[in-house]
ModelCIF file with pLDDT and N, C-alpha, C, O atoms, coordinates in Angstrom:
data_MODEL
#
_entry.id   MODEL 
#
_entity.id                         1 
_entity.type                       polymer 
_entity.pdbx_number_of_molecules   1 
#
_entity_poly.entity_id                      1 
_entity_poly.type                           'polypeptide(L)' 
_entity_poly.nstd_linkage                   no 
_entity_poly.nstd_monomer                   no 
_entity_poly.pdbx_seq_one_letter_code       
;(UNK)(UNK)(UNK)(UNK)(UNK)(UNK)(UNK)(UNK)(UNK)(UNK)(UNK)(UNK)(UNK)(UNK)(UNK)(UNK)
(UNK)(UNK)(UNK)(UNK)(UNK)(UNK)(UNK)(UNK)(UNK)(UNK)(UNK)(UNK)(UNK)(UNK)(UNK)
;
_entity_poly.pdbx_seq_one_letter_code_can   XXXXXXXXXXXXXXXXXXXXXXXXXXXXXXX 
_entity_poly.pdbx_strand_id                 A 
#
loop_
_entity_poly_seq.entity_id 
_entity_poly_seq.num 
_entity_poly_seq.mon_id 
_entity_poly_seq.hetero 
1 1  UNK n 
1 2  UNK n 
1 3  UNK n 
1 4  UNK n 
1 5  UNK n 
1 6  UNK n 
1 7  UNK n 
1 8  UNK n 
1 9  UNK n 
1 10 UNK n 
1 11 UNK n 
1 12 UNK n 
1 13 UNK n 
1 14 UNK n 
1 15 UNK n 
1 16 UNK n 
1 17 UNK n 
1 18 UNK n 
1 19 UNK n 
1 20 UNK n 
1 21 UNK n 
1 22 UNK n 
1 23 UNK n 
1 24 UNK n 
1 25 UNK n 
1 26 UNK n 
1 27 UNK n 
1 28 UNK n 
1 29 UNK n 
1 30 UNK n 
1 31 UNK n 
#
_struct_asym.id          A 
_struct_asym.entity_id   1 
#
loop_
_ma_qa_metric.id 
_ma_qa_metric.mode 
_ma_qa_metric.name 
_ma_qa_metric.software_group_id 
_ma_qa_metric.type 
1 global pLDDT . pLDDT 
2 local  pLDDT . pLDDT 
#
_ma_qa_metric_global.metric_id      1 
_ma_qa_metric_global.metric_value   74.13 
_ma_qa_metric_global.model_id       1 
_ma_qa_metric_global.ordinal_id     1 
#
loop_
_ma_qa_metric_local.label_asym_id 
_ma_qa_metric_local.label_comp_id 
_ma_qa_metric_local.label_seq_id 
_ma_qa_metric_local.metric_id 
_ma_qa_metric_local.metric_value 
_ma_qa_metric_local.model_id 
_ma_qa_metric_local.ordinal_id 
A UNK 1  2 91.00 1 1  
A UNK 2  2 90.00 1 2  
A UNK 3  2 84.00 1 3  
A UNK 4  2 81.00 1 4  
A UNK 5  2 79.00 1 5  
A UNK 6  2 72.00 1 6  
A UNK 7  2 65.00 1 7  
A UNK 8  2 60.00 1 8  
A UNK 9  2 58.00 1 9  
A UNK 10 2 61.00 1 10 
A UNK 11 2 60.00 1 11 
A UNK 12 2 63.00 1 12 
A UNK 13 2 63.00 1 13 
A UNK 14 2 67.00 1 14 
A UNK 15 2 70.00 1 15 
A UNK 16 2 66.00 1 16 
A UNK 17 2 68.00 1 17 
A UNK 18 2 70.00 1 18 
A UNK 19 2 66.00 1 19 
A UNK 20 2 73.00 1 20 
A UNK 21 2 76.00 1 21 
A UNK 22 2 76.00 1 22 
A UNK 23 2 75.00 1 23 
A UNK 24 2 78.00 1 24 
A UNK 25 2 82.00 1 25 
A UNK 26 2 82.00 1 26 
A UNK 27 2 82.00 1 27 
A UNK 28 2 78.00 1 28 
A UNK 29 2 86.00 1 29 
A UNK 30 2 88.00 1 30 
A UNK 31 2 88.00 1 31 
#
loop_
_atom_site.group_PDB 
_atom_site.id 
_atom_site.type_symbol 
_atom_site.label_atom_id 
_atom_site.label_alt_id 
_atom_site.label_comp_id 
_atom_site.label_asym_id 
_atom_site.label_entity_id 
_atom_site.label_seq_id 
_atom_site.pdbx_PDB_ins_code 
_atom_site.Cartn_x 
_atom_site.Cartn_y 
_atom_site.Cartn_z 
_atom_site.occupancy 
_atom_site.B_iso_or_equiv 
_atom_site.pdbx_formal_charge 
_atom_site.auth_seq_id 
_atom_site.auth_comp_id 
_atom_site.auth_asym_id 
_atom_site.auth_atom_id 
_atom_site.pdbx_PDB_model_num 
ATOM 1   N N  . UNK A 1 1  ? 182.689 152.248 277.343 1.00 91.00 ? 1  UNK A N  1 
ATOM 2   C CA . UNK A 1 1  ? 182.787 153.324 278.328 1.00 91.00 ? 1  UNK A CA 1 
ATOM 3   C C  . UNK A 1 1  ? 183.034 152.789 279.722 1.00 91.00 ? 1  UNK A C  1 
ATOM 4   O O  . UNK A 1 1  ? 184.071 153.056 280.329 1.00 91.00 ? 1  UNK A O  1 
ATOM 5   N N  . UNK A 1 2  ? 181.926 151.915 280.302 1.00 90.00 ? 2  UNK A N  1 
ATOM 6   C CA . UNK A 1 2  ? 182.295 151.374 281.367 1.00 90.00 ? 2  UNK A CA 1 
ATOM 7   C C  . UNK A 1 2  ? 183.878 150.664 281.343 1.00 90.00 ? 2  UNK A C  1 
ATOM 8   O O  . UNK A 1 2  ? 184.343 150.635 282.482 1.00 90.00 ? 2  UNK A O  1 
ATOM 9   N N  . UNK A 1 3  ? 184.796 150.092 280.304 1.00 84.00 ? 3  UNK A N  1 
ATOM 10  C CA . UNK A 1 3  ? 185.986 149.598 280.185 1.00 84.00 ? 3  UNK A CA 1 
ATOM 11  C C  . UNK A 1 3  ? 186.809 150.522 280.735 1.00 84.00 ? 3  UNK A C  1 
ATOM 12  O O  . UNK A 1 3  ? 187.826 150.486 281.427 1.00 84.00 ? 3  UNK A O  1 
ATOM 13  N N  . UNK A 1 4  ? 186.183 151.280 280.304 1.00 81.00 ? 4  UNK A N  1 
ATOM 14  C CA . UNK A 1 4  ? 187.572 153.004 280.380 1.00 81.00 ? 4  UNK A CA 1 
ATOM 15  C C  . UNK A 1 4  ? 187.896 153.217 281.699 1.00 81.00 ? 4  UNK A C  1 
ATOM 16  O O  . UNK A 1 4  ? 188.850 153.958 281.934 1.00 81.00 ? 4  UNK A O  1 
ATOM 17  N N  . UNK A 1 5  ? 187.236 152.670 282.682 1.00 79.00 ? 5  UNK A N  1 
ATOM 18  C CA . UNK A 1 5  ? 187.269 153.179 284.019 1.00 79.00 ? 5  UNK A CA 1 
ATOM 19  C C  . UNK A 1 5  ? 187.403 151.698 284.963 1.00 79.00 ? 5  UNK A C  1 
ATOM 20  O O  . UNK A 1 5  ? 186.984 151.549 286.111 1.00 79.00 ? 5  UNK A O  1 
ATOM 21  N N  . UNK A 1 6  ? 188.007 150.828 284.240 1.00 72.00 ? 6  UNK A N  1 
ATOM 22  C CA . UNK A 1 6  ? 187.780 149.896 285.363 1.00 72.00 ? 6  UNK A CA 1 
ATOM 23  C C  . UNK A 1 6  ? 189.071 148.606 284.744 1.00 72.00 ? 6  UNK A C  1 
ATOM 24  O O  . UNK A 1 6  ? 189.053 148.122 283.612 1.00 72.00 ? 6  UNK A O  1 
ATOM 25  N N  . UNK A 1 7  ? 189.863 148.353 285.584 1.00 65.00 ? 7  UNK A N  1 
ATOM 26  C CA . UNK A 1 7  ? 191.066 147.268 285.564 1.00 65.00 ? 7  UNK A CA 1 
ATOM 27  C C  . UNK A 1 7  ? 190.898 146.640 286.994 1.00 65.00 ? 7  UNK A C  1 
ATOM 28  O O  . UNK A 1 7  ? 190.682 147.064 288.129 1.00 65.00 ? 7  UNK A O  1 
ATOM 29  N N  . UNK A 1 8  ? 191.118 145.323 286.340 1.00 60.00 ? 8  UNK A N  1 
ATOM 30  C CA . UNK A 1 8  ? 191.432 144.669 287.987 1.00 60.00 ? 8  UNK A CA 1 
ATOM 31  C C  . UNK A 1 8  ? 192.790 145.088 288.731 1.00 60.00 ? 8  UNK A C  1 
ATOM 32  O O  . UNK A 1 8  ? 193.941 145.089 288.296 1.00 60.00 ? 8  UNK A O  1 
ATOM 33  N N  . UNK A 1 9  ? 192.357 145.394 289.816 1.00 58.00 ? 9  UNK A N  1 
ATOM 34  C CA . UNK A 1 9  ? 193.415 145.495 290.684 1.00 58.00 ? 9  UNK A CA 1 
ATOM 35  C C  . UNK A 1 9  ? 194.224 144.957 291.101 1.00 58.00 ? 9  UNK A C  1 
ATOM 36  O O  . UNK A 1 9  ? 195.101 145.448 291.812 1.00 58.00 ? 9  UNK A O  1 
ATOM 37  N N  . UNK A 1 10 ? 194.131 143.786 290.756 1.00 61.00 ? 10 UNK A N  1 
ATOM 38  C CA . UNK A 1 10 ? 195.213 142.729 290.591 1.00 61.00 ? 10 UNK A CA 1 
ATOM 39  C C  . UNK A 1 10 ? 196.382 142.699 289.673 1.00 61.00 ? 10 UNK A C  1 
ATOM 40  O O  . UNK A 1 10 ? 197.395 142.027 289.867 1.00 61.00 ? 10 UNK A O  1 
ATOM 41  N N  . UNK A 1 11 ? 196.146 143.542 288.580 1.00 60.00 ? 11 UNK A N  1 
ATOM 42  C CA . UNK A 1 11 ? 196.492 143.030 287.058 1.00 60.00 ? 11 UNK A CA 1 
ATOM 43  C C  . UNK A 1 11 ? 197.811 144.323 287.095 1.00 60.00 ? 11 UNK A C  1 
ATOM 44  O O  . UNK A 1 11 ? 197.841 145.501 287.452 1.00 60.00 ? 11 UNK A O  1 
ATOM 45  N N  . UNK A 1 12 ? 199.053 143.115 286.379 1.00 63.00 ? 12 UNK A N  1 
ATOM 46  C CA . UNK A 1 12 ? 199.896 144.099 286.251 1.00 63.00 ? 12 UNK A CA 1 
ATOM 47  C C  . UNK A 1 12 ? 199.793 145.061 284.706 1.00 63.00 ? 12 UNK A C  1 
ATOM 48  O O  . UNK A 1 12 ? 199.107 144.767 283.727 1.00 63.00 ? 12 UNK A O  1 
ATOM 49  N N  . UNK A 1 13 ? 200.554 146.072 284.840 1.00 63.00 ? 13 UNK A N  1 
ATOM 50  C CA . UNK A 1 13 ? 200.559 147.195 284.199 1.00 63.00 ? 13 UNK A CA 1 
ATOM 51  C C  . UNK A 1 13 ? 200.926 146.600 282.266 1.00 63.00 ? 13 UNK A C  1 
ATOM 52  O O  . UNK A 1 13 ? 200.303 146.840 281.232 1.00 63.00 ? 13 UNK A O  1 
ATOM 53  N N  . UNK A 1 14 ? 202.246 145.749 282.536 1.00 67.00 ? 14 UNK A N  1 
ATOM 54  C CA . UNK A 1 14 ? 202.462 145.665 281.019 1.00 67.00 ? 14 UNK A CA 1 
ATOM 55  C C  . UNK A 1 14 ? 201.377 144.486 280.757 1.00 67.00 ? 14 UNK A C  1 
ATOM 56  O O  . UNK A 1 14 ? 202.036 143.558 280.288 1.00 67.00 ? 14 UNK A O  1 
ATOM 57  N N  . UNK A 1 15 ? 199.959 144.080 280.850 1.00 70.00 ? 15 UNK A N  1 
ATOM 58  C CA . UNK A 1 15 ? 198.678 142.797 280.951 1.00 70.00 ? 15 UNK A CA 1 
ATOM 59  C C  . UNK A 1 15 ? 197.938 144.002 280.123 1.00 70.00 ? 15 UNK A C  1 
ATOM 60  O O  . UNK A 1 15 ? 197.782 143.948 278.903 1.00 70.00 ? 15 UNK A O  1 
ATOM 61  N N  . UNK A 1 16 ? 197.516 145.060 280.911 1.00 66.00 ? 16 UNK A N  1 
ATOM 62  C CA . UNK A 1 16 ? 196.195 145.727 280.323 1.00 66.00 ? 16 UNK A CA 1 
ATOM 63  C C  . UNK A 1 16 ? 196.168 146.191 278.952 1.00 66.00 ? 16 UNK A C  1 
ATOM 64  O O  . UNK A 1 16 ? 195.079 145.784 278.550 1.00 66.00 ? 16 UNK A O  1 
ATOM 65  N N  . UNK A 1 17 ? 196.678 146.747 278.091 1.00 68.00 ? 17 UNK A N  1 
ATOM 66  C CA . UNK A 1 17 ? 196.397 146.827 277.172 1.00 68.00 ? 17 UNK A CA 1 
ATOM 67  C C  . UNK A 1 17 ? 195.817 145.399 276.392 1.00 68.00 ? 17 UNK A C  1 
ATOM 68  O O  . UNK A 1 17 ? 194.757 145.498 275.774 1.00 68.00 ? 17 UNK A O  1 
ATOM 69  N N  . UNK A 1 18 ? 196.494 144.138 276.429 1.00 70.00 ? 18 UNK A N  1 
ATOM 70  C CA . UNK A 1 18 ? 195.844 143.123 276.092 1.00 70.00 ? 18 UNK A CA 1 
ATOM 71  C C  . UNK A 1 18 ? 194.658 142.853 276.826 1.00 70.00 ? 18 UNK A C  1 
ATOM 72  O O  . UNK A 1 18 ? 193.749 142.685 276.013 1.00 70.00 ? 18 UNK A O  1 
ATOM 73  N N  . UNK A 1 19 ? 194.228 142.726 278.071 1.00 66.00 ? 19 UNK A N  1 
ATOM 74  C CA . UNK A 1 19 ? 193.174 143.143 278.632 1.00 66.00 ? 19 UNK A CA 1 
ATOM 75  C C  . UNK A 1 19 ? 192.569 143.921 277.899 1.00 66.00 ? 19 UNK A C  1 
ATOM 76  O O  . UNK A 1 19 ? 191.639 143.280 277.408 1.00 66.00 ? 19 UNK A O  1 
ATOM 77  N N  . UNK A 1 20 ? 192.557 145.252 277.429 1.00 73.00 ? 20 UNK A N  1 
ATOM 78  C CA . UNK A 1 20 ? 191.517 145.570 277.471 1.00 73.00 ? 20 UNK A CA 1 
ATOM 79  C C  . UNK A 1 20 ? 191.462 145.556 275.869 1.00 73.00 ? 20 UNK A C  1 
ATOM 80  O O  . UNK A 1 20 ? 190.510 146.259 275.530 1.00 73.00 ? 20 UNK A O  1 
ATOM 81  N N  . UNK A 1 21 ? 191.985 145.132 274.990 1.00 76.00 ? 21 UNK A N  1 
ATOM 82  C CA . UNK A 1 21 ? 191.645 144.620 273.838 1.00 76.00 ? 21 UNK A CA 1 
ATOM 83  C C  . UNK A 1 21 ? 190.483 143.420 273.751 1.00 76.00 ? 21 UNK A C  1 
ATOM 84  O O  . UNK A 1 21 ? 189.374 143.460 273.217 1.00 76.00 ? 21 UNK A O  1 
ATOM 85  N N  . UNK A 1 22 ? 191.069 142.465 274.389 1.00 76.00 ? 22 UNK A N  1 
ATOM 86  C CA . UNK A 1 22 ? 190.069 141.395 274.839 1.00 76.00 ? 22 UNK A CA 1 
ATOM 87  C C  . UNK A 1 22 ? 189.078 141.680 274.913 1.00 76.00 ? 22 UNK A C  1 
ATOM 88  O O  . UNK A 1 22 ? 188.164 141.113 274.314 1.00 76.00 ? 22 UNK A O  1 
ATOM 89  N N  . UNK A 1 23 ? 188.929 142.778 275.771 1.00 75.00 ? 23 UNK A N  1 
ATOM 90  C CA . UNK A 1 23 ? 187.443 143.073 276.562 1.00 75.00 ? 23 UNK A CA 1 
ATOM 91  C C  . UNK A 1 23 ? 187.142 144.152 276.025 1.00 75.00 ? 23 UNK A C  1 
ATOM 92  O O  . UNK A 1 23 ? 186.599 144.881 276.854 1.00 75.00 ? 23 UNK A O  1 
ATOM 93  N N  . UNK A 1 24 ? 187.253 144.749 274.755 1.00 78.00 ? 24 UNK A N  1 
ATOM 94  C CA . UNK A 1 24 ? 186.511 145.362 274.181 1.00 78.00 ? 24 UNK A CA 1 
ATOM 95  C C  . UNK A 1 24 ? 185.875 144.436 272.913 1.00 78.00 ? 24 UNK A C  1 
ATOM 96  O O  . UNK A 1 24 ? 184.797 144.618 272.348 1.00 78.00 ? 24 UNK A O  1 
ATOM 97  N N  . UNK A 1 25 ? 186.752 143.522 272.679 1.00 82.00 ? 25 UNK A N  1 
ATOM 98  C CA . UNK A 1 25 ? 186.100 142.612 271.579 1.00 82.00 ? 25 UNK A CA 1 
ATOM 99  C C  . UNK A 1 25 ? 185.183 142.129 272.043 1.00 82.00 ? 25 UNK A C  1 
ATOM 100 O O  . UNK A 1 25 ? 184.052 142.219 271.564 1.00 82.00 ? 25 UNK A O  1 
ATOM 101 N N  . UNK A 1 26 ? 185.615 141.236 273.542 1.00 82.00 ? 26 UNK A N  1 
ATOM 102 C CA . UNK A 1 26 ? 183.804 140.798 274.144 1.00 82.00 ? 26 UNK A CA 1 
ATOM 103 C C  . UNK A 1 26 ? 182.560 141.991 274.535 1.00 82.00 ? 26 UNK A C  1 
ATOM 104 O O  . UNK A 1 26 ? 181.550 141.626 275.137 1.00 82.00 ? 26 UNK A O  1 
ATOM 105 N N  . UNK A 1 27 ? 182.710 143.080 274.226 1.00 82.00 ? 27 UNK A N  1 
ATOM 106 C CA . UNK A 1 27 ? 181.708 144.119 274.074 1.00 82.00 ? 27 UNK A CA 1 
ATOM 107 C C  . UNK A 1 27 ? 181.431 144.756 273.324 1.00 82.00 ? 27 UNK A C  1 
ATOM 108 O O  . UNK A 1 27 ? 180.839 145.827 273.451 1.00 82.00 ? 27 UNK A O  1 
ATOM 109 N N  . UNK A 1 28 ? 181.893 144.111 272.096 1.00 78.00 ? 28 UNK A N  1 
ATOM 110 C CA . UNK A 1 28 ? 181.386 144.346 270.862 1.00 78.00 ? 28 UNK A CA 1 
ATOM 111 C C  . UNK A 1 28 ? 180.424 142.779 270.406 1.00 78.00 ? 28 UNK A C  1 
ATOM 112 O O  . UNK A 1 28 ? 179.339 142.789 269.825 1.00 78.00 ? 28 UNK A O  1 
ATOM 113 N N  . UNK A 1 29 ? 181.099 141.668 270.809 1.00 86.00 ? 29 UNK A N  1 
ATOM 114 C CA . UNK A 1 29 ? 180.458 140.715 270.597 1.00 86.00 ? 29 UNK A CA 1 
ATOM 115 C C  . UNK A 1 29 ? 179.328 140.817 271.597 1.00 86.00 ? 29 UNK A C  1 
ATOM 116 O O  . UNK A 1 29 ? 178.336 140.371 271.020 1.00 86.00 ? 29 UNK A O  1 
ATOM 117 N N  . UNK A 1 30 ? 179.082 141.106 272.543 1.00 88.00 ? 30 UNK A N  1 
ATOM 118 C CA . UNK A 1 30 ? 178.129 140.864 273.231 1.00 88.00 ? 30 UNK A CA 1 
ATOM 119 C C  . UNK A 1 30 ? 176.660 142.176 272.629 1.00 88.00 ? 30 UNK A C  1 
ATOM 120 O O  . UNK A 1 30 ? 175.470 141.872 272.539 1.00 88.00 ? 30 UNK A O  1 
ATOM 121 N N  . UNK A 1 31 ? 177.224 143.477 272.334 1.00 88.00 ? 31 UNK A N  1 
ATOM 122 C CA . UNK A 1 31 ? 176.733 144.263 271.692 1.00 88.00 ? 31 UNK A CA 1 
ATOM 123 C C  . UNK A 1 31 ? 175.904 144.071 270.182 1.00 88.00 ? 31 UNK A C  1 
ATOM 124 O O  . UNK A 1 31 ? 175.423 145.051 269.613 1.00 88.00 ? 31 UNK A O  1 
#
C-alpha cells in the first residue's frame, strides 16, 4: 500500500514498473 503512492522523483517513467516489482518482492520478503 505504502508502494502505491510513492516513486522517486528522480526515476524515469519507462524504470517504474521494474521498480516497483522489485519493491514489492522486498515487501513481501521483508513481510
Amino acid at each position: 500500500g505504502l508502494l502505491s503512492f510513492t516513486w522517486p522523483g528522480q526515476m524515469d517513467h519507462s524504470l517504474r514498473d521494474d521498480w516497483l516489482e522489485q519493491q514489492t518482492e522486498t515487501a513481501w520478503a521483508l513481510a
